[in-house]
Protein backbone atom coordinates (compact mmCIF):
# COMPACT_ATOMS: atom_id res chain seq x y z
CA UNK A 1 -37.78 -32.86 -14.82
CA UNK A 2 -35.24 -34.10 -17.84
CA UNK A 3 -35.81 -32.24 -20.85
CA UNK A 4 -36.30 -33.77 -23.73
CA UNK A 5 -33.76 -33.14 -27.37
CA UNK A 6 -35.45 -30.65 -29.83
CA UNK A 7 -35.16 -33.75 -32.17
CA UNK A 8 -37.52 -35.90 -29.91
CA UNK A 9 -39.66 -33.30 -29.35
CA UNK A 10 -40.34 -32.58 -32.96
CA UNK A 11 -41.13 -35.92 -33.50
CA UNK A 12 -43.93 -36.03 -30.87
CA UNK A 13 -45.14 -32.69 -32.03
CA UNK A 14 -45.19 -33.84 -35.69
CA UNK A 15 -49.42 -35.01 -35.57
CA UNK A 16 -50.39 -32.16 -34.30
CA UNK A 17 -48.39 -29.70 -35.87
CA UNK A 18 -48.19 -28.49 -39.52
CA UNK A 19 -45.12 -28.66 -41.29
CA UNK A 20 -44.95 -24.91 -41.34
CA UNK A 21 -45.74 -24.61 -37.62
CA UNK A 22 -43.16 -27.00 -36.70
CA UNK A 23 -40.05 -25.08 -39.12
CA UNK A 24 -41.25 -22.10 -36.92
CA UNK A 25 -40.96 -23.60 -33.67
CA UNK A 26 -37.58 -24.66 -35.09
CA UNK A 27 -36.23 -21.02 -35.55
CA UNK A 28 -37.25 -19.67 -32.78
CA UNK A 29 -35.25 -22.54 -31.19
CA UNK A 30 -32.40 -22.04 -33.47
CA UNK A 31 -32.75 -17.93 -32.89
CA UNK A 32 -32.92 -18.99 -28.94
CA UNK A 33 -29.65 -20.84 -29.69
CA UNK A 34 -28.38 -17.96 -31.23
CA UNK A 35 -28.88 -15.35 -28.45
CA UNK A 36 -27.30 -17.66 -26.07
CA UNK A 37 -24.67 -17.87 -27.85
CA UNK A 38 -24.01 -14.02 -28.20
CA UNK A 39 -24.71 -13.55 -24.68
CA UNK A 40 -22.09 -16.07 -23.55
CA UNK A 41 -19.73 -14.46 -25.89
CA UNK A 42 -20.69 -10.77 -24.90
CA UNK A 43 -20.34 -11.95 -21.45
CA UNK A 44 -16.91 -13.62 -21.96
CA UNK A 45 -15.74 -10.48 -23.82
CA UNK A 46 -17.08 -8.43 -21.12
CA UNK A 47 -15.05 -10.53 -18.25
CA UNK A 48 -12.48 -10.35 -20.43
CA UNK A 49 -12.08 -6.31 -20.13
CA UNK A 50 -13.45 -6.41 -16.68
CA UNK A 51 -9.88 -8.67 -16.19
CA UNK A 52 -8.09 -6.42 -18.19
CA UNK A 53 -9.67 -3.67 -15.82
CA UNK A 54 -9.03 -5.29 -12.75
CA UNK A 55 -4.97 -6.30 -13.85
CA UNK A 56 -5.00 -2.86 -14.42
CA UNK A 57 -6.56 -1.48 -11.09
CA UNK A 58 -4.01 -4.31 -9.32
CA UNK A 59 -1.28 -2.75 -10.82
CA UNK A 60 -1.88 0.84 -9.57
CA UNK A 61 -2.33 -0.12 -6.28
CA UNK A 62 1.16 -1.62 -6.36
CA UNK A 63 2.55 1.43 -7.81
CA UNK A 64 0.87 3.22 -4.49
CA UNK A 65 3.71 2.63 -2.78
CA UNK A 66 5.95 3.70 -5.18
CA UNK A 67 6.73 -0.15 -6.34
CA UNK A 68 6.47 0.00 -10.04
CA UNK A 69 9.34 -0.43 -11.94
CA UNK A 70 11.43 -1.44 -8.73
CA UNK A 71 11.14 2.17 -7.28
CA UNK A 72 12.28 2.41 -3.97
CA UNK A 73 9.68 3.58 -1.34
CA UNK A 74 10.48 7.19 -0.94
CA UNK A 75 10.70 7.18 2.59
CA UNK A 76 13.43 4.50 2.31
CA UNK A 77 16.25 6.35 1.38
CA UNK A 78 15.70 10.16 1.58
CA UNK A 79 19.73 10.72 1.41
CA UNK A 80 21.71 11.19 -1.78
CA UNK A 81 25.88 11.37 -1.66
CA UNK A 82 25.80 13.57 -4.76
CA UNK A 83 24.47 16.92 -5.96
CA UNK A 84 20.79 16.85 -7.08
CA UNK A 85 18.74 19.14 -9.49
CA UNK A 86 15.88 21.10 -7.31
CA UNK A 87 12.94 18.86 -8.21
CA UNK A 88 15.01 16.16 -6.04
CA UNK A 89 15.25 18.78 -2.97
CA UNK A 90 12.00 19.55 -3.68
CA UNK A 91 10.96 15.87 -3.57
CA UNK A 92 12.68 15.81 -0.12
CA UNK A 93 16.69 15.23 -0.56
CA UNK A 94 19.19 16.25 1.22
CA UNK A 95 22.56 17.47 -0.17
CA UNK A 96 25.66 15.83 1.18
CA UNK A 97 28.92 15.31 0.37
CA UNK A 98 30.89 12.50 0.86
CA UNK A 99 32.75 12.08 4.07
CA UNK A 100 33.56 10.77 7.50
CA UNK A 101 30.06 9.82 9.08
CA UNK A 102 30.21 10.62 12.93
CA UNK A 103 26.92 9.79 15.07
CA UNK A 104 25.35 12.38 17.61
CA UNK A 105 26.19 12.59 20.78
CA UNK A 106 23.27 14.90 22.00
CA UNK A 107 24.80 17.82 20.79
CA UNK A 108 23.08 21.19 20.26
CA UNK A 109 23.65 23.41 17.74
CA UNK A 110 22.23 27.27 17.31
CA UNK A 111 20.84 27.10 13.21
CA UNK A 112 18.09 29.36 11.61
CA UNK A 113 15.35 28.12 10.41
CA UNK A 114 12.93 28.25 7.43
CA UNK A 115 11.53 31.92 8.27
CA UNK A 116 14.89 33.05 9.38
CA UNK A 117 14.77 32.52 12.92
CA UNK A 118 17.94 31.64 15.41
CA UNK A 119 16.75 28.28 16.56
CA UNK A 120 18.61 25.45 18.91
CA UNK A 121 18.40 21.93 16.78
CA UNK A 122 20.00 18.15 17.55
CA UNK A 123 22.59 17.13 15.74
CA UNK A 124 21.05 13.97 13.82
CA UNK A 125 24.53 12.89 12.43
CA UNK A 126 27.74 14.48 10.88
CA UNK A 127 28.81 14.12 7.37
CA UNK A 128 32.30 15.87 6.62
CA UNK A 129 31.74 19.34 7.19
CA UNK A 130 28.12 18.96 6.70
CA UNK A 131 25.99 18.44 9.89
CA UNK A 132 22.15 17.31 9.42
CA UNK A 133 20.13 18.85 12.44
CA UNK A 134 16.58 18.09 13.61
CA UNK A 135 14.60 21.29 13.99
CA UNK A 136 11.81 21.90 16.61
CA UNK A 137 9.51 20.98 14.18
CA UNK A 138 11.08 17.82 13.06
CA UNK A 139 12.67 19.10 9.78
CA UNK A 140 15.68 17.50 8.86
CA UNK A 141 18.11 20.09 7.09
CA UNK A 142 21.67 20.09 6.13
CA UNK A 143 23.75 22.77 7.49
CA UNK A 144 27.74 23.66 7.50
CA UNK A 145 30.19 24.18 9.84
CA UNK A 146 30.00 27.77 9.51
CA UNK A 147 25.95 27.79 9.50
CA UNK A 148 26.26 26.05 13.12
CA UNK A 149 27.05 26.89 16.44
CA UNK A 150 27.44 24.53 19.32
CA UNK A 151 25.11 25.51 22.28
CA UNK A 152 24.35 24.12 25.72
CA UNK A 153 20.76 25.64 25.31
CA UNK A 154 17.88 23.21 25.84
CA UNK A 155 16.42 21.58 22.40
CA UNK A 156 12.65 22.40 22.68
CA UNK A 157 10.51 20.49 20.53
CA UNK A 158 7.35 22.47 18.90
CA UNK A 159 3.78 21.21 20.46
CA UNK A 160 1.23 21.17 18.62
CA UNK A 161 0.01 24.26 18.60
CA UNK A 162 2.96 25.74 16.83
CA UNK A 163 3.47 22.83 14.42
CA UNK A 164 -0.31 23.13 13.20
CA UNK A 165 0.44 27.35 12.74
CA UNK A 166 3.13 26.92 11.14
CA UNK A 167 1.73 24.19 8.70
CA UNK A 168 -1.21 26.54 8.36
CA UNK A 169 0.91 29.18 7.02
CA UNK A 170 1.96 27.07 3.87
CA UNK A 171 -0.47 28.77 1.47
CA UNK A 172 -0.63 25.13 -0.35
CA UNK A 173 -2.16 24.16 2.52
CA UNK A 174 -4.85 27.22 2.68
CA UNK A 175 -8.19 26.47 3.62
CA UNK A 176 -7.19 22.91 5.23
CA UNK A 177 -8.83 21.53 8.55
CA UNK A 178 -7.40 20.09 11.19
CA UNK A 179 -8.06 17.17 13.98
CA UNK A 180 -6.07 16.20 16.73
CA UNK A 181 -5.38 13.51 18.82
CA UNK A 182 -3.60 12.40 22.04
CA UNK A 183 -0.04 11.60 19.27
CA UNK A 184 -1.21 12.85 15.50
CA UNK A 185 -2.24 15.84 14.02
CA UNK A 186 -4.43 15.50 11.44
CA UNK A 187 -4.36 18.17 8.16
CA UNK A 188 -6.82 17.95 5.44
CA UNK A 189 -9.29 19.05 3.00
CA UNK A 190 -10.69 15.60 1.95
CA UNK A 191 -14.12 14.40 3.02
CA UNK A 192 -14.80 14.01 6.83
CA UNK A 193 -15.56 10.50 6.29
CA UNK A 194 -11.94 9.58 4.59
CA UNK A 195 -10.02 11.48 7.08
CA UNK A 196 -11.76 10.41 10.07
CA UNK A 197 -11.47 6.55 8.68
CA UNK A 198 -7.95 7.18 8.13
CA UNK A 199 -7.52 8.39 11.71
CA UNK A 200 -9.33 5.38 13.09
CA UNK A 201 -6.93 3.15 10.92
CA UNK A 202 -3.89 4.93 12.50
CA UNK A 203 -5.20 5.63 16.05
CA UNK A 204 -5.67 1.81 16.74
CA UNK A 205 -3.01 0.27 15.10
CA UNK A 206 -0.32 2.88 17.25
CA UNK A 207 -1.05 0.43 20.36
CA UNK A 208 -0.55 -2.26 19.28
CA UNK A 209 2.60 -1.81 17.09
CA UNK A 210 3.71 -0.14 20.26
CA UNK A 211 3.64 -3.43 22.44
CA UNK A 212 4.62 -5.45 19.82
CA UNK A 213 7.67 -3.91 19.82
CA UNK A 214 7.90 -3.96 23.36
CA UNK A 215 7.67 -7.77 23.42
CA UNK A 216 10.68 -7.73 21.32
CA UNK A 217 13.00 -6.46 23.93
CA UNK A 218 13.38 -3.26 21.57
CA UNK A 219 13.69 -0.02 23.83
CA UNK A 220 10.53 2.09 22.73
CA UNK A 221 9.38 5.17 23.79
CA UNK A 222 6.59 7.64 23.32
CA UNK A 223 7.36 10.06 19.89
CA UNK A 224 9.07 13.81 20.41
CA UNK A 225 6.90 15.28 18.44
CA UNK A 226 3.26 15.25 17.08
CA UNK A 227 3.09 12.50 14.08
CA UNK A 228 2.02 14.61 11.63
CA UNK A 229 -0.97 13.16 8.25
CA UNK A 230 -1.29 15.54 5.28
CA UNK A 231 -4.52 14.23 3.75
CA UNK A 232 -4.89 15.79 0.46
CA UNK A 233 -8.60 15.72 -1.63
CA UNK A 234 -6.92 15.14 -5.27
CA UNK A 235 -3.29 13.78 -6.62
CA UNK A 236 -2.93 17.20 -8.11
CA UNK A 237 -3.08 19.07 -4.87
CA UNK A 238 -0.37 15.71 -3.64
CA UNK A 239 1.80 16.67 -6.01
CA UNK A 240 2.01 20.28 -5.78
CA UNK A 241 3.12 19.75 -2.06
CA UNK A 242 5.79 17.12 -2.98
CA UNK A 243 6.19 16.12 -5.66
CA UNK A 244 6.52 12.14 -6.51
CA UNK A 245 6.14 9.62 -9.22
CA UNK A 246 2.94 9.50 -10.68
CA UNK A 247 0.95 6.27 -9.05
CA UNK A 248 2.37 6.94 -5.25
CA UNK A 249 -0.77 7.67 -3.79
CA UNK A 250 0.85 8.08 -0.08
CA UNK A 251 4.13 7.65 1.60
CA UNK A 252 6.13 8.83 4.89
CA UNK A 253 8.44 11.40 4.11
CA UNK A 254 11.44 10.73 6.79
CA UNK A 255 12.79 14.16 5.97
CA UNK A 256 9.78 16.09 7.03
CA UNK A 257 8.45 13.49 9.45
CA UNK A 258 4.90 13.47 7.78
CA UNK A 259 2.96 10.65 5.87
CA UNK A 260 0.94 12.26 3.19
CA UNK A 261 -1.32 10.77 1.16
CA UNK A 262 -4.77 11.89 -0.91
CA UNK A 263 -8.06 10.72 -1.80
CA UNK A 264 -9.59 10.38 -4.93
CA UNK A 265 -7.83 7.99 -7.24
CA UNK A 266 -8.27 6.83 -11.11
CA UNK A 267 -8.87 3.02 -9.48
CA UNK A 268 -11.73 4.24 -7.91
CA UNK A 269 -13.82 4.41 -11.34
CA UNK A 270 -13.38 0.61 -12.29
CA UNK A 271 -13.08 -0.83 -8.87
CA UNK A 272 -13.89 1.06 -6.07
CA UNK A 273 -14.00 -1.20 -3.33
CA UNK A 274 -10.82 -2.46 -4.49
CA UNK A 275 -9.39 1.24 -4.27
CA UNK A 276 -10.55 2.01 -0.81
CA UNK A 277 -9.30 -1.24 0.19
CA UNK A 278 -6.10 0.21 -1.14
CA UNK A 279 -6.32 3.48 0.06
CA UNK A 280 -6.14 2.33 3.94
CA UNK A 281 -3.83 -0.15 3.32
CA UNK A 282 -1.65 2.29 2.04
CA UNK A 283 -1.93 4.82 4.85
CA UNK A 284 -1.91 1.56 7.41
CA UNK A 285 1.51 0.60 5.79
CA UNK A 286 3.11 4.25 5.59
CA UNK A 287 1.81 5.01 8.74
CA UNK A 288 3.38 1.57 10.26
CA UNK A 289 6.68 3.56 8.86
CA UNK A 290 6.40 6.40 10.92
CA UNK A 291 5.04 5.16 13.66
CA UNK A 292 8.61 3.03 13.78
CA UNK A 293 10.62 6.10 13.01
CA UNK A 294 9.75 7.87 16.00
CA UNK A 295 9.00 5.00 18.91
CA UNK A 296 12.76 4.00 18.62
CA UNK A 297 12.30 1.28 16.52
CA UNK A 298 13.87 2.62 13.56
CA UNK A 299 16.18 5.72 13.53
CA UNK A 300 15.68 8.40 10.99
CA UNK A 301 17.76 7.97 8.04
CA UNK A 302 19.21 4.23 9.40
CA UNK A 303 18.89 1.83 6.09
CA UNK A 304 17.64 -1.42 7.32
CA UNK A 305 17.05 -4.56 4.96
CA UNK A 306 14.17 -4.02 2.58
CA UNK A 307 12.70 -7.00 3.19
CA UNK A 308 12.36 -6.26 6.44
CA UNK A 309 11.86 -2.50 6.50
CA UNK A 310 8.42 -2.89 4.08
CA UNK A 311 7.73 -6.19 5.46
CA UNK A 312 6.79 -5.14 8.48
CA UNK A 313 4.87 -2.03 7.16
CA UNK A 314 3.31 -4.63 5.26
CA UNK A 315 2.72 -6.87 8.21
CA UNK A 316 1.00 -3.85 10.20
CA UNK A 317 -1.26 -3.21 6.98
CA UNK A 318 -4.02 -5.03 6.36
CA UNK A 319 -7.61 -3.08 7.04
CA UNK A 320 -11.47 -3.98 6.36
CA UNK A 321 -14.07 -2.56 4.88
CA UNK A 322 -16.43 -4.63 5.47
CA UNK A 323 -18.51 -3.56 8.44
CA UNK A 324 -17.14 0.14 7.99
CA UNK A 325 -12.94 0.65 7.27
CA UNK A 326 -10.95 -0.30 10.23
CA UNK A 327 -7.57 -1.48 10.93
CA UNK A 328 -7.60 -5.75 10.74
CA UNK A 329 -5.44 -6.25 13.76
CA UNK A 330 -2.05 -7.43 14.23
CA UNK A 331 -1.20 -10.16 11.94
CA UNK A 332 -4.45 -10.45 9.68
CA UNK A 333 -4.11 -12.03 6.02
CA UNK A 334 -3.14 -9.18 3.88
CA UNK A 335 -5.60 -10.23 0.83
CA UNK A 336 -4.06 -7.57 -2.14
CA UNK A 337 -0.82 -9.12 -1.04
CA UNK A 338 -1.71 -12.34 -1.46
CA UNK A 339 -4.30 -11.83 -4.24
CA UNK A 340 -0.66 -10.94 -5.94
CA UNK A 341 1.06 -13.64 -4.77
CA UNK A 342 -1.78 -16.22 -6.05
CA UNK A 343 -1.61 -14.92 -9.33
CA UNK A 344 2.73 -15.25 -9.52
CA UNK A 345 1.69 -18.84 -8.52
CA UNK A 346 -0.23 -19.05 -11.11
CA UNK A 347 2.41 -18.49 -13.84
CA UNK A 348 5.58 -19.87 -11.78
CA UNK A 349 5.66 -22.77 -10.29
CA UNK A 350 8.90 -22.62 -9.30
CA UNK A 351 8.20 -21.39 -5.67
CA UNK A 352 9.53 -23.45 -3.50
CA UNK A 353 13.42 -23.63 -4.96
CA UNK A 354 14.75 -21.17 -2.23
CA UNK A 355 15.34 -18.69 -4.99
CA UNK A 356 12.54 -16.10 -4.27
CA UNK A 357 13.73 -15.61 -0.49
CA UNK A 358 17.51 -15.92 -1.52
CA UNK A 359 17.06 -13.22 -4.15
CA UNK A 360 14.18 -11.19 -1.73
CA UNK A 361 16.88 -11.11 1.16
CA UNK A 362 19.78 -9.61 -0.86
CA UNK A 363 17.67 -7.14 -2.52
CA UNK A 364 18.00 -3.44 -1.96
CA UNK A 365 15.18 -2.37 -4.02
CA UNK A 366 11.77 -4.20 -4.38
CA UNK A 367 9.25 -4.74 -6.78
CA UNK A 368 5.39 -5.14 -6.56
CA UNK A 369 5.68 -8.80 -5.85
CA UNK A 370 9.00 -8.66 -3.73
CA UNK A 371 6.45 -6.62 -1.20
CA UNK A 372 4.57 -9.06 -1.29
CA UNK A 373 6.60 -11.74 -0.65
CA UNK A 374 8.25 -9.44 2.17
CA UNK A 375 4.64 -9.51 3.71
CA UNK A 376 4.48 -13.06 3.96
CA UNK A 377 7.81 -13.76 4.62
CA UNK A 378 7.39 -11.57 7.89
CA UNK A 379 4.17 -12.79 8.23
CA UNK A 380 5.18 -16.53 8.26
CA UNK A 381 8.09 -15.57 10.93
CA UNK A 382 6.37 -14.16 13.15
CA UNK A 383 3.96 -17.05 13.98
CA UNK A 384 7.22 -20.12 13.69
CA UNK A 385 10.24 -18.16 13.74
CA UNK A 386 9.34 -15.27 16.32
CA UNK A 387 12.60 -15.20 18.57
CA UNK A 388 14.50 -15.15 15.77
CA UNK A 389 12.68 -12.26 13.81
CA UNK A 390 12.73 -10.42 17.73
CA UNK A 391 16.41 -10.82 17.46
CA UNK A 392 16.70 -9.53 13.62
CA UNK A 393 14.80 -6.57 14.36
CA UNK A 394 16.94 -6.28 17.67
CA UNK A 395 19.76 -6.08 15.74
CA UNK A 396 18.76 -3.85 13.25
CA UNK A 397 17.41 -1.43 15.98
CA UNK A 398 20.94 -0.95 16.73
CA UNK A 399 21.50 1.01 13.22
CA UNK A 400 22.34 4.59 13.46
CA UNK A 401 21.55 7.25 10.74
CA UNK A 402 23.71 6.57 7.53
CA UNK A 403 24.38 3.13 8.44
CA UNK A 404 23.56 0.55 6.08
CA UNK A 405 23.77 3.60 3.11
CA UNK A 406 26.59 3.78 0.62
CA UNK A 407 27.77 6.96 2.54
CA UNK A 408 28.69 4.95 5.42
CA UNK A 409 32.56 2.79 6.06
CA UNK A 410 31.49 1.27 8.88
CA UNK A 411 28.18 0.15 9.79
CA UNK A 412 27.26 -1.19 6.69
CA UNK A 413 24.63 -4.12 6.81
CA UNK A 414 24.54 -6.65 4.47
CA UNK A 415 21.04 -7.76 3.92
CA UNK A 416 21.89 -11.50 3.44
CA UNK A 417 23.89 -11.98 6.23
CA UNK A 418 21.65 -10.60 8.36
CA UNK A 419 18.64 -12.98 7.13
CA UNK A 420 21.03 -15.96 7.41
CA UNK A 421 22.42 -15.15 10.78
CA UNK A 422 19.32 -15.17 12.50
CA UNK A 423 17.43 -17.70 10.30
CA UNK A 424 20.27 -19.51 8.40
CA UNK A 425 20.89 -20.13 4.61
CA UNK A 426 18.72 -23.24 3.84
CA UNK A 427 16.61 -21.48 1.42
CA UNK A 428 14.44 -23.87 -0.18
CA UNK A 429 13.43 -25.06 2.90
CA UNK A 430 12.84 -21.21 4.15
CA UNK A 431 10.71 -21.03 0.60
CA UNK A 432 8.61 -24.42 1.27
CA UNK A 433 7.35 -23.75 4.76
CA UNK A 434 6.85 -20.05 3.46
CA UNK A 435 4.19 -21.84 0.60
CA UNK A 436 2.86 -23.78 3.53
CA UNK A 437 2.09 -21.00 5.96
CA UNK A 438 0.24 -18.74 3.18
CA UNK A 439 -1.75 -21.57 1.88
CA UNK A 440 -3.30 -22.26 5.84
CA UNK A 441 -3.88 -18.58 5.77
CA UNK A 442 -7.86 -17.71 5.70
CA UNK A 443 -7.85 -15.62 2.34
CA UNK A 444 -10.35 -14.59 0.70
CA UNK A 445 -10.15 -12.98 -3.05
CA UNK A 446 -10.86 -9.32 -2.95
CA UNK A 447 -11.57 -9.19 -6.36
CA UNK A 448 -13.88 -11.76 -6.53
CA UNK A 449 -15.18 -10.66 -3.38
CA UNK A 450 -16.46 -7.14 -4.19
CA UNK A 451 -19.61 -6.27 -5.49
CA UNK A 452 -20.41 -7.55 -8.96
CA UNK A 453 -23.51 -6.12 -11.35
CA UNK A 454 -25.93 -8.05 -13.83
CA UNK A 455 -27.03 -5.43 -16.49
CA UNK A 456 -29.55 -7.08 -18.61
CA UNK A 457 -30.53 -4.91 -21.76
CA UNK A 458 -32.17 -5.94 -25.22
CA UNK A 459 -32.01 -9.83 -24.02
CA UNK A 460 -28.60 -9.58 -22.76
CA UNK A 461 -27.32 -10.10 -19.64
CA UNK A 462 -23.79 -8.84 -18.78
CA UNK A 463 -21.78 -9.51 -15.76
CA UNK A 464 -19.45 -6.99 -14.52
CA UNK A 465 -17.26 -5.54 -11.52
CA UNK A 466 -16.85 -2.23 -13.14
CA UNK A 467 -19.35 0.79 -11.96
CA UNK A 468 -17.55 2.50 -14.85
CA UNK A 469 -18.67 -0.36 -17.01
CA UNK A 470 -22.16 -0.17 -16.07
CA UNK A 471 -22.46 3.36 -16.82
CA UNK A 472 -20.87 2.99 -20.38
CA UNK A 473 -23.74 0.09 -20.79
CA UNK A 474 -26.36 2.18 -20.15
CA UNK A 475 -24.84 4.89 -21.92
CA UNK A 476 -24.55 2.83 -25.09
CA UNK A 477 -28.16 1.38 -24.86
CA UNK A 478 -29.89 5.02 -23.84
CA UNK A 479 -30.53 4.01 -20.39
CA UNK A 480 -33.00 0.76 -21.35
CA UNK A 481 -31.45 -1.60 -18.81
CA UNK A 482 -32.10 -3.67 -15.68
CA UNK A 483 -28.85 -4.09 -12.92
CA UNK A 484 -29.45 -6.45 -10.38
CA UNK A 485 -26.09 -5.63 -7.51
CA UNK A 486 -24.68 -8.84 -5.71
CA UNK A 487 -22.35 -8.79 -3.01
CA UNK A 488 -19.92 -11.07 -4.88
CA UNK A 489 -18.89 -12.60 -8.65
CA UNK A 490 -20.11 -16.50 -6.93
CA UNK A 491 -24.15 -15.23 -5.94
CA UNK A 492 -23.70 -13.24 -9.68
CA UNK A 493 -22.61 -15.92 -11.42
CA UNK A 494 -25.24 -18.14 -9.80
CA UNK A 495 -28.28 -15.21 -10.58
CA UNK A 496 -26.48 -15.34 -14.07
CA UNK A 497 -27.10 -18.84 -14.77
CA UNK A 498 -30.92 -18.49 -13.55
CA UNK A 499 -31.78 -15.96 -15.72
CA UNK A 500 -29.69 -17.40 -18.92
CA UNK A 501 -31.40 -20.88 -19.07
């Protein structure tokens, strides 16, 4: 039924009515007006921080993988030609000098270990006088000439028996459990339920990265050694193992062999869906590293193009939490990637030029968005360029440790050329069917698409995303409110307007 204008209405009212009664009926109107009005402005402020919020929340789960600021990944380039202070060893660099780089030709070498120990390691690559040596657990360490003694003694990886004792023994890691599978070991002292999700993410996506790979005419094989996951409950407990830049909430650590990451996160107070969606991705994507490292894929300490090298740990990320977490299969829409992209679009509308991929496919470090753009650059290449990309990573396959690095003189990749050798140097037309393939993709907005709250309290009604928020609401109005939950901001917004009219 059309409603009719107050003035209209008065006017019909007016024989019945007193003048008094009708100026009342007029401010209550006016004071309905009113209230509207303050609610729509509450709620836009209230959006307004929620945004604020959510930028925020985006922004430390880019920093997860140690992207803020440009940082490189830390697994990306664990060697350092210089001397460093002992919070870099202690963050996982090796000490090496400059010199001539010679590869390994299986040799053995009789080293001690960490306890002490006379133990037979494989030469992982000669610098100078400086030889780095995989131990039996997997340890990469830097020893001398005079620390080293050829051997023709078998090299005898640890199982996993002796790698779990031996982790056991760290007293940082006192009081952890442990699970096992047929490849991983499993350490932790987080909840059951986020180590056993994490496990689920990493036991089904090994098979299938696995074949991939084999499809490529790359030479895989099974791993040497156990793939070792340090799950940690709290960042504190993180960083006390290794430390890292505040943010990283997980990474593979190609000195040690291990991805470690932990559980409870600052993100997970003002979005939590948003951080568990996060969370796996992040252990999907460093686990897609080390899964590489050790199938023959990638060599240890080999420097491939970054674009590459995190594009396809982007490409094997994507997870769901929507019918419990699990890994999204090979290929899925990454949504926080291209929730990120979206928004660049938003405020450049340059894409499209060929500069983006020029300047992506030169770089040798990345930023938040360049990982992005990594993602869907693979992405888009492996559904309309996939003999090519099979060839790139062919090529790149071929990389030895130290090549590609600043330590190397021979060996050295240029990330450009290799992009333009295998898919030329028409950029802007690279860029424009790049736009095209994300905008067929099925994406759906993962912040619009988590749960969203109505709090209605003293005649308000407030929409928010925020759990946080809610509580600070009810804190602030002594706990007199109503929340109504809705799976999404569209069936709030649509309760919203209901109850506002």
């Amino acid at each position: 039924m059309q409603r009719l204008p107050i003035a209209v209405l008065c006017l019909l009212l007016t024989p019945m009515l007193g003048q008094a009664q009708i100026s009342r009926a007029l401010e209550r109107m006016e004071e309905q007006v009113r209230r509207s009005r303050d609610q729509m402005r509450e709620m836009n402020e209230r959006m307004q921080k929620d945004r604020e919020e959510m930028n925020r929340a985006m922004q430390e789960a880019a920093t997860a993988l140690g992207q803020e600021g440009a940082i490189q990944r830390p697994g990306s380039s664990p060697v350092f030609a210089s001397p460093l202070s002992q919070n870099d060893l202690d963050s996982g660099g090796l000490m090496l000098p400059r010199g001539d780089i010679k590869h390994s030709q299986g040799e053995r070498l009789k080293v001690r270990d960490q306890d002490g120990n006379s133990v037979v390691g494989k030469l992982h690559v000669r610098v100078g006088d400086s030889n780095i040596v995989m131990l039996p657990d997997g340890m990469l360490k830097v020893f001398s000439n005079t620390e080293a003694t050829p051997t023709e003694d078998n090299f005898v990886p640890l199982d996993m028996d002796a790698i779990e004792e031996r982790l056991l023994q760290d007293p940082r890691l006192a009081g952890f459990k442990t699970i096992r599978s047929r490849r991983f070991l499993y350490v932790y002292n987080t909840s059951e339920l986020f180590v056993r999700s994490s496990r689920t993410i990493l036991e089904s996506m090994y098979p299938a990265v696995q074949k991939y790979f084999k499809r490529s005419k790359v030479d895989v094989h099974e791993p040497e050694l156990p793939l070792v996951v340090i799950a940690f409950a709290t960042e504190d407990q993180f960083q006390e193992y290794r430390r890292m830049p505040r943010g990283v909430v997980a990474y593979y650590d190609g000195i040690s062999n291990a991805v470690m990451f932990y559980e409870r996160s600052a993100l997970s107070q003002h979005a939590p869906e948003i951080a568990v969606k996060n969370a796996i991705s992040t252990i999907a994507h460093e686990g897609a590293h080390q899964i590489l490292h050790n199938i023959g894929v990638q060599q240890r300490l080999s420097k491939w193009p970054m674009w590459l090298s995190e594009g396809l740990a982007e490409f094997y990320a994507p997870t769901s939490v929507a019918k419990g977490v699990k890994w999204s299969g090979l290929g899925s829409p990454n949504e926080l990637r291209m929730f990120e992209i979206s928004k660049s679009w938003e405020s450049d509308r340059s894409f499209g030029s060929g500069r983006v991929v020029r300047d992506l496919t030169n770089a040798n470090e990345l930023s938040s968005l360049d990982y992005a753009y990594s993602w869907g650059l693979v992405h888009m290449l492996s559904r309309r360029h996939q003999k090519e990309l099979f060839a790139c990573i062919a090529q790149c396959s071929e990389l030895k440790p130290l090549d590609g690095t600043d330590l190397a003189t021979t060996g050295v990749v240029d990330s450009d050329d290799v992009f333009s050798k295998h898919f030329g140097d028409q950029y802007s037309e690279l860029e424009q069917e790049l736009k095209k393939h994300l905008l067929s993709l099925n994406y759906v907005d993962p912040v619009a698409n988590q749960t969203h709250y109505l709090v209605i309290t003293g005649g308000r009604v407030i929409m928010t995303s925020s759990p946080e928020s809610v509580k600070e609401i009810q804190r602030s109005s002594f706990g007199k409110v109503s929340i109504k939950r809705f799976p999404n901001r569209a069936a709030a917004e649509l309760a919203m307007q209901s109850l506002t009219r």
